[in-house]
PDB file of N, CA and C in Angstrom:
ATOM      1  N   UNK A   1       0.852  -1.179   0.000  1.00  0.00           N
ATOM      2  CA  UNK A   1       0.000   0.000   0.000  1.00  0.00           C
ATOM      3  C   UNK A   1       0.898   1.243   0.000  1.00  0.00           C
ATOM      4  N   UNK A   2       0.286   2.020  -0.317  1.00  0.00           N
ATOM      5  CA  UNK A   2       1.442   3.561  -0.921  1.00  0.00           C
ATOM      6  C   UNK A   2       1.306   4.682  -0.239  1.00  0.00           C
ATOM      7  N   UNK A   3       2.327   5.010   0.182  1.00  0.00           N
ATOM      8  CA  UNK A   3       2.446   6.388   1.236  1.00  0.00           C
ATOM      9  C   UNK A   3       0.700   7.090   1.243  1.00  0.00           C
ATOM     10  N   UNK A   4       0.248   7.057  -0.012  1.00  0.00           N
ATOM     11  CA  UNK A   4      -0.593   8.122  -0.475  1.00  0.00           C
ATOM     12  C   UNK A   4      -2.098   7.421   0.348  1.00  0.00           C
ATOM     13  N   UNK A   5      -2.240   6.078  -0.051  1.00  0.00           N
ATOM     14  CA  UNK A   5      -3.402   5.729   0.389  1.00  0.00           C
ATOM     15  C   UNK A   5      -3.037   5.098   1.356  1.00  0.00           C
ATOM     16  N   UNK A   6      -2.277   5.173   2.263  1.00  0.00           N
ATOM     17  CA  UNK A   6      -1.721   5.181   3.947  1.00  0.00           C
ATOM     18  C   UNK A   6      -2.462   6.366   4.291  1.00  0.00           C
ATOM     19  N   UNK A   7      -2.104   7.379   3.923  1.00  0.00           N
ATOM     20  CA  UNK A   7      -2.455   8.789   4.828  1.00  0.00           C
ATOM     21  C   UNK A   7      -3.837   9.516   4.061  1.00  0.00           C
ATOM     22  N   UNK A   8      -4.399   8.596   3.093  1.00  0.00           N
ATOM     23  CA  UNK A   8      -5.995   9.173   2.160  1.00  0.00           C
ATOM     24  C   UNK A   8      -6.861   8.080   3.669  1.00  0.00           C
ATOM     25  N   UNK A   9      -6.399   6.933   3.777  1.00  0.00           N
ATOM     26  CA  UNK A   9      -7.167   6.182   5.089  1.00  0.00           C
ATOM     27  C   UNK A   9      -6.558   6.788   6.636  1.00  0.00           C
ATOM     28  N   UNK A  10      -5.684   7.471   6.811  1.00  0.00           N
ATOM     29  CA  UNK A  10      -5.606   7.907   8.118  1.00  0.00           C
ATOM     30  C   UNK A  10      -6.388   9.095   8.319  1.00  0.00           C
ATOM     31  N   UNK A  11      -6.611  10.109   7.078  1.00  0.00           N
ATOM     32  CA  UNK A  11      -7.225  11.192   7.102  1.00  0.00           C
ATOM     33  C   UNK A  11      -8.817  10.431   7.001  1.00  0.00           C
ATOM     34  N   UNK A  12      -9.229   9.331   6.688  1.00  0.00           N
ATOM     35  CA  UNK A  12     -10.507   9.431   6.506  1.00  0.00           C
ATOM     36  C   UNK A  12     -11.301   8.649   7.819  1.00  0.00           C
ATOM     37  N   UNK A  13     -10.180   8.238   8.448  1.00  0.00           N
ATOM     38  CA  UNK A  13     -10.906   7.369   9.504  1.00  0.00           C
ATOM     39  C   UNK A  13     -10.740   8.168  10.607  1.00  0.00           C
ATOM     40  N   UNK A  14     -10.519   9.594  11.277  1.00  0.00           N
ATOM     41  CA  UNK A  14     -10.560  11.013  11.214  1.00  0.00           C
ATOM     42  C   UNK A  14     -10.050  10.714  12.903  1.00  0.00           C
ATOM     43  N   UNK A  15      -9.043   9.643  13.213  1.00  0.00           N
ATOM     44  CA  UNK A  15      -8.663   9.584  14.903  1.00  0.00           C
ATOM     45  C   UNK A  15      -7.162   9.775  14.955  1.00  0.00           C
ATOM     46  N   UNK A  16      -6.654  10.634  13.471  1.00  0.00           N
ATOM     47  CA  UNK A  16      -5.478  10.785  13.859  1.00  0.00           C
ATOM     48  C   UNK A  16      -4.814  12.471  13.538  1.00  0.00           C
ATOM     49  N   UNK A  17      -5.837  13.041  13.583  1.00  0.00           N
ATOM     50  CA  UNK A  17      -5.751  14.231  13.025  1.00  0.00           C
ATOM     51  C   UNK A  17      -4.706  15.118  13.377  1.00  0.00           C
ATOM     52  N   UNK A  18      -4.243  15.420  14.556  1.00  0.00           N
ATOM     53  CA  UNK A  18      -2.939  15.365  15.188  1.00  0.00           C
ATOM     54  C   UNK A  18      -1.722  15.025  14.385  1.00  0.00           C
ATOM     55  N   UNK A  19      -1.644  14.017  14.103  1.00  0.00           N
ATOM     56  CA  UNK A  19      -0.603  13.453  13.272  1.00  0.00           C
ATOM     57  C   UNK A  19      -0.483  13.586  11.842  1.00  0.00           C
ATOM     58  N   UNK A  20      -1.251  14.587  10.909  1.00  0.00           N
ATOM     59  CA  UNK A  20      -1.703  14.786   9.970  1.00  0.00           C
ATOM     60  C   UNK A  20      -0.872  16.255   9.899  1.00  0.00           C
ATOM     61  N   UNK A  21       0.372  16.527   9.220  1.00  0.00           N
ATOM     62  CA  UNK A  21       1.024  17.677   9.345  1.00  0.00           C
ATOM     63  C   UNK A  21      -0.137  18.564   8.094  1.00  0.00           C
ATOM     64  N   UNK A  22       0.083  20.008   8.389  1.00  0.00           N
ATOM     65  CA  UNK A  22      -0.312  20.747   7.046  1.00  0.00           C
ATOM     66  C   UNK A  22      -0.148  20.451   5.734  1.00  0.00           C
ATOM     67  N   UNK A  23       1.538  20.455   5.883  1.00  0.00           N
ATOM     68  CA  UNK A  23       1.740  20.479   4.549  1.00  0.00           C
ATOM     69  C   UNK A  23       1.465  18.839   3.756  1.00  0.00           C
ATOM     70  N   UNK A  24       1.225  17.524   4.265  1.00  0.00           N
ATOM     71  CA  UNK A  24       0.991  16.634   4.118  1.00  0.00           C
ATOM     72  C   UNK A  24      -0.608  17.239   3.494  1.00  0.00           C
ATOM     73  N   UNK A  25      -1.537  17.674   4.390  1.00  0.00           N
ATOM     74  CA  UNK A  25      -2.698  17.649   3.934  1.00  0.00           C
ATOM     75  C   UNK A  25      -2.901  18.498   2.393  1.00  0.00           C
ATOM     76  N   UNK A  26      -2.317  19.679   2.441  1.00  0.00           N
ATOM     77  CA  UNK A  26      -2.039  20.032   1.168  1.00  0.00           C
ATOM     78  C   UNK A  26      -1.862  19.578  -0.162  1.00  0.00           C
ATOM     79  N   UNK A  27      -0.785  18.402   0.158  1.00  0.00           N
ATOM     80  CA  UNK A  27      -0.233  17.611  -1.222  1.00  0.00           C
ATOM     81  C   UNK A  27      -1.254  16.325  -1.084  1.00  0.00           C
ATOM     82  N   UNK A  28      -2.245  16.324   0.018  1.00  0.00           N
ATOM     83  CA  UNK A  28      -2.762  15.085  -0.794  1.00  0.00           C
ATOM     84  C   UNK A  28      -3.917  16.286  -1.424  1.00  0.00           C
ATOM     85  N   UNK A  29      -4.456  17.275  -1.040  1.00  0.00           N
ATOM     86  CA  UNK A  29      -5.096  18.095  -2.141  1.00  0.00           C
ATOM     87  C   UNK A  29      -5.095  17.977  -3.563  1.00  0.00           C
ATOM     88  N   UNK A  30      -3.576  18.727  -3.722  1.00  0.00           N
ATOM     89  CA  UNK A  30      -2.959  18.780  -5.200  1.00  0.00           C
ATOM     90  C   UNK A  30      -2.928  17.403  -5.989  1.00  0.00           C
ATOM     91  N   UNK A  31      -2.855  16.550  -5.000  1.00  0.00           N
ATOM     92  CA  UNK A  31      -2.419  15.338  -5.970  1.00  0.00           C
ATOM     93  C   UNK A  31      -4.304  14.870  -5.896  1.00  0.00           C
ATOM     94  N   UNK A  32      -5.236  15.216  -5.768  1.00  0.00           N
ATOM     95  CA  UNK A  32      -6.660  14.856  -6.020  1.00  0.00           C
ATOM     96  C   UNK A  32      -7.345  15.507  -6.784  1.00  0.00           C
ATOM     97  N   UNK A  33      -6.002  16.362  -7.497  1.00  0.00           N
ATOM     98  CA  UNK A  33      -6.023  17.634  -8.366  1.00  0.00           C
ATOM     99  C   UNK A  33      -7.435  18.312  -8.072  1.00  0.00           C
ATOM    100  N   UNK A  34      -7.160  18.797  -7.084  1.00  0.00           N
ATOM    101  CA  UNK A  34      -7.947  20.236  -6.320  1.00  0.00           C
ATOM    102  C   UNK A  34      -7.017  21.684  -7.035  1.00  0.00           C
ATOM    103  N   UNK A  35      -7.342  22.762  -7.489  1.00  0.00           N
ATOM    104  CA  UNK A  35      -6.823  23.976  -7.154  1.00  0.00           C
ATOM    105  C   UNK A  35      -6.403  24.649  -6.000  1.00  0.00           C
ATOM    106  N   UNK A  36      -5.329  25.099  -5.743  1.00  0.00           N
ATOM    107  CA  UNK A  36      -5.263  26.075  -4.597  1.00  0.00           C
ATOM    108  C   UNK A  36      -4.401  27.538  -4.890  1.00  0.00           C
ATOM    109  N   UNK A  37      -5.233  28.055  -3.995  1.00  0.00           N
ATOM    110  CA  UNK A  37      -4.638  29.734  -4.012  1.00  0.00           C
ATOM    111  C   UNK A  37      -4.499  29.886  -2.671  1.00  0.00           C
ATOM    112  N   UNK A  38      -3.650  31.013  -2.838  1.00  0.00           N
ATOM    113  CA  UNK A  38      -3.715  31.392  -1.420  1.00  0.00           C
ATOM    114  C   UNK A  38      -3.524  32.890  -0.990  1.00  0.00           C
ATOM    115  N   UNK A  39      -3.950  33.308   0.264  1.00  0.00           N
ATOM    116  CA  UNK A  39      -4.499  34.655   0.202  1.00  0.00           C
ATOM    117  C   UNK A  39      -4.160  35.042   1.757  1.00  0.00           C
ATOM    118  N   UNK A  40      -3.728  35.512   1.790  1.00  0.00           N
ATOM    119  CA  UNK A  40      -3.425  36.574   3.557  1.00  0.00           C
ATOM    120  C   UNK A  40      -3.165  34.783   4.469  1.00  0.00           C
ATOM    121  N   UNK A  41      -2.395  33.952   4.307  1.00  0.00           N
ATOM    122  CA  UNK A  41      -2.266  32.556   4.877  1.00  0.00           C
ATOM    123  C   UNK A  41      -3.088  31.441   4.376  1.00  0.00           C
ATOM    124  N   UNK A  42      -4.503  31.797   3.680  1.00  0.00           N
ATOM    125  CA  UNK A  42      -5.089  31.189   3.880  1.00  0.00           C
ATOM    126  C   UNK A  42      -5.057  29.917   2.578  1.00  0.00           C
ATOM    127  N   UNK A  43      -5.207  28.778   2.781  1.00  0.00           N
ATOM    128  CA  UNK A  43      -5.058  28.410   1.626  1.00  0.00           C
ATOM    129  C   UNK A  43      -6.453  27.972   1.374  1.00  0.00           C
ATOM    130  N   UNK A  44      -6.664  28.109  -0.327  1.00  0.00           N
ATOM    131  CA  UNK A  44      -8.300  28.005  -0.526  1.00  0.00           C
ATOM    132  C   UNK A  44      -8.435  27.004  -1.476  1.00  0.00           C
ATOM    133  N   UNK A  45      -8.904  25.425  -1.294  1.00  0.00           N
ATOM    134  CA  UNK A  45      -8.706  24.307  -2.444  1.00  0.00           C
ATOM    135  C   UNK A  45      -9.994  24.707  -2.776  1.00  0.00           C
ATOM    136  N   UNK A  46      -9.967  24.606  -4.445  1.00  0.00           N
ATOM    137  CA  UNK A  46     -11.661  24.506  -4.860  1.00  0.00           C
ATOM    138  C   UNK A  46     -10.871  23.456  -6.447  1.00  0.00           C
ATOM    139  N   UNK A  47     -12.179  22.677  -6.835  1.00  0.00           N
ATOM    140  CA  UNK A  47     -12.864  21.516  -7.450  1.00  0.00           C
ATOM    141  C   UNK A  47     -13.984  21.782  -8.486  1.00  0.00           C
ATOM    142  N   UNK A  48     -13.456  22.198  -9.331  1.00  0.00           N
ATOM    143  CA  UNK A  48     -14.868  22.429 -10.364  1.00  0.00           C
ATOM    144  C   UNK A  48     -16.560  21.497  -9.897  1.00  0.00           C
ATOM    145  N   UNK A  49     -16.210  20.492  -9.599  1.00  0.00           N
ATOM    146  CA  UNK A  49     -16.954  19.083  -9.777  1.00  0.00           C
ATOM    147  C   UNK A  49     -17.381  19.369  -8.261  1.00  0.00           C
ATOM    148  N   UNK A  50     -16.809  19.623  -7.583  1.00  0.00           N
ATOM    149  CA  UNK A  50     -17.026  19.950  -5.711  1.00  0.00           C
ATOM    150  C   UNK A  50     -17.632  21.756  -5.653  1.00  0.00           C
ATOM    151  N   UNK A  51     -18.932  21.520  -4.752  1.00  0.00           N
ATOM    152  CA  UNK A  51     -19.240  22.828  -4.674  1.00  0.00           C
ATOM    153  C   UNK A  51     -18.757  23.470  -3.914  1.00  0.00           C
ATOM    154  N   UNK A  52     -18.249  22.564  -2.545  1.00  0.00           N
ATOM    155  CA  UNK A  52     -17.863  23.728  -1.430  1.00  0.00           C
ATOM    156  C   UNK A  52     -16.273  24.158  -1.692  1.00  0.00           C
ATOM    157  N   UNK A  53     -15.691  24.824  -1.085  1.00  0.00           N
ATOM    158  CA  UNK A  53     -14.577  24.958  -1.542  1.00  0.00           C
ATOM    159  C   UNK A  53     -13.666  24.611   0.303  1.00  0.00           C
ATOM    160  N   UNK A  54     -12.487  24.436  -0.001  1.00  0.00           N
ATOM    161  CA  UNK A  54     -11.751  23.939   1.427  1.00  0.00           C
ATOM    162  C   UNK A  54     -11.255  24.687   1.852  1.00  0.00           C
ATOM    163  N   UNK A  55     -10.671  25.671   3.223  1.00  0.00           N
ATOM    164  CA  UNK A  55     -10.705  26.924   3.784  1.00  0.00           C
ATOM    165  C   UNK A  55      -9.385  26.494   4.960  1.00  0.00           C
ATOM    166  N   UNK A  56      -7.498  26.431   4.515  1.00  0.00           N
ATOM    167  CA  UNK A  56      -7.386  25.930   5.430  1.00  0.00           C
ATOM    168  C   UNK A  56      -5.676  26.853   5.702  1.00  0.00           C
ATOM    169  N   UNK A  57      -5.668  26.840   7.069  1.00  0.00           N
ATOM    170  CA  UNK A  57      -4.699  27.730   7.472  1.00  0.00           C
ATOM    171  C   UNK A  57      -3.534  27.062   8.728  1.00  0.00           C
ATOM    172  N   UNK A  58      -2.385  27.227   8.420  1.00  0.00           N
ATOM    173  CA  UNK A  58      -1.581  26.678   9.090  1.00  0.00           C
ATOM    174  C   UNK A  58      -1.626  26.872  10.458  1.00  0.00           C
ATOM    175  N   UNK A  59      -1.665  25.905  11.334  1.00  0.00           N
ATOM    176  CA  UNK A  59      -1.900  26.274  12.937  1.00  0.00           C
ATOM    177  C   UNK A  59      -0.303  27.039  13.133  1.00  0.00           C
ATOM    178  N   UNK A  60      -0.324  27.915  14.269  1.00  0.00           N
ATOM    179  CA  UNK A  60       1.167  28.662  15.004  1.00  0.00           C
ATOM    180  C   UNK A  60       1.629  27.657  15.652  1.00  0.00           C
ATOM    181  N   UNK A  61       0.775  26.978  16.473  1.00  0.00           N
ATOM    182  CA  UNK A  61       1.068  25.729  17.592  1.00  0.00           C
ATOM    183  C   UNK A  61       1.951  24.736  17.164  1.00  0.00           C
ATOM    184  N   UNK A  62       2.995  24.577  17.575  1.00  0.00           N
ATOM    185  CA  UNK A  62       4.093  23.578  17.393  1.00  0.00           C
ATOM    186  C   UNK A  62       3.499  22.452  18.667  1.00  0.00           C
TER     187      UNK A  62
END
């Protein structure tokens, strides 16, 4: 099984969220070929095919 759908099932079975860095969540975005922009931090995935769009900003908290 592949890095990718290791962490597409850790993100979906939603008890490890913690362990789910930003920038990890990002690239599985891009690679589900989502769009992203980004704007004053914020990063904004949108999906032609998807109505809502994804609204997501790096925590400060180490």
């Amino acid at each position: 099984m592949s890095k990718f759908v290791k962490l597409i099932l850790k993100i979906l079975h939603g008890n490890s969220d913690k362990n789910i860095s930003f920038d990890e969540l990002c690239n599985v975005l891009l690679k589900l070929e989502f769009d992203q922009r980004v704007k004053d931090g914020h990063h904004i995935f949108t999906k032609n095919e998807i109505e809502e769009i994804i609204n997501l900003q790096a925590s400060s908290e180490k």
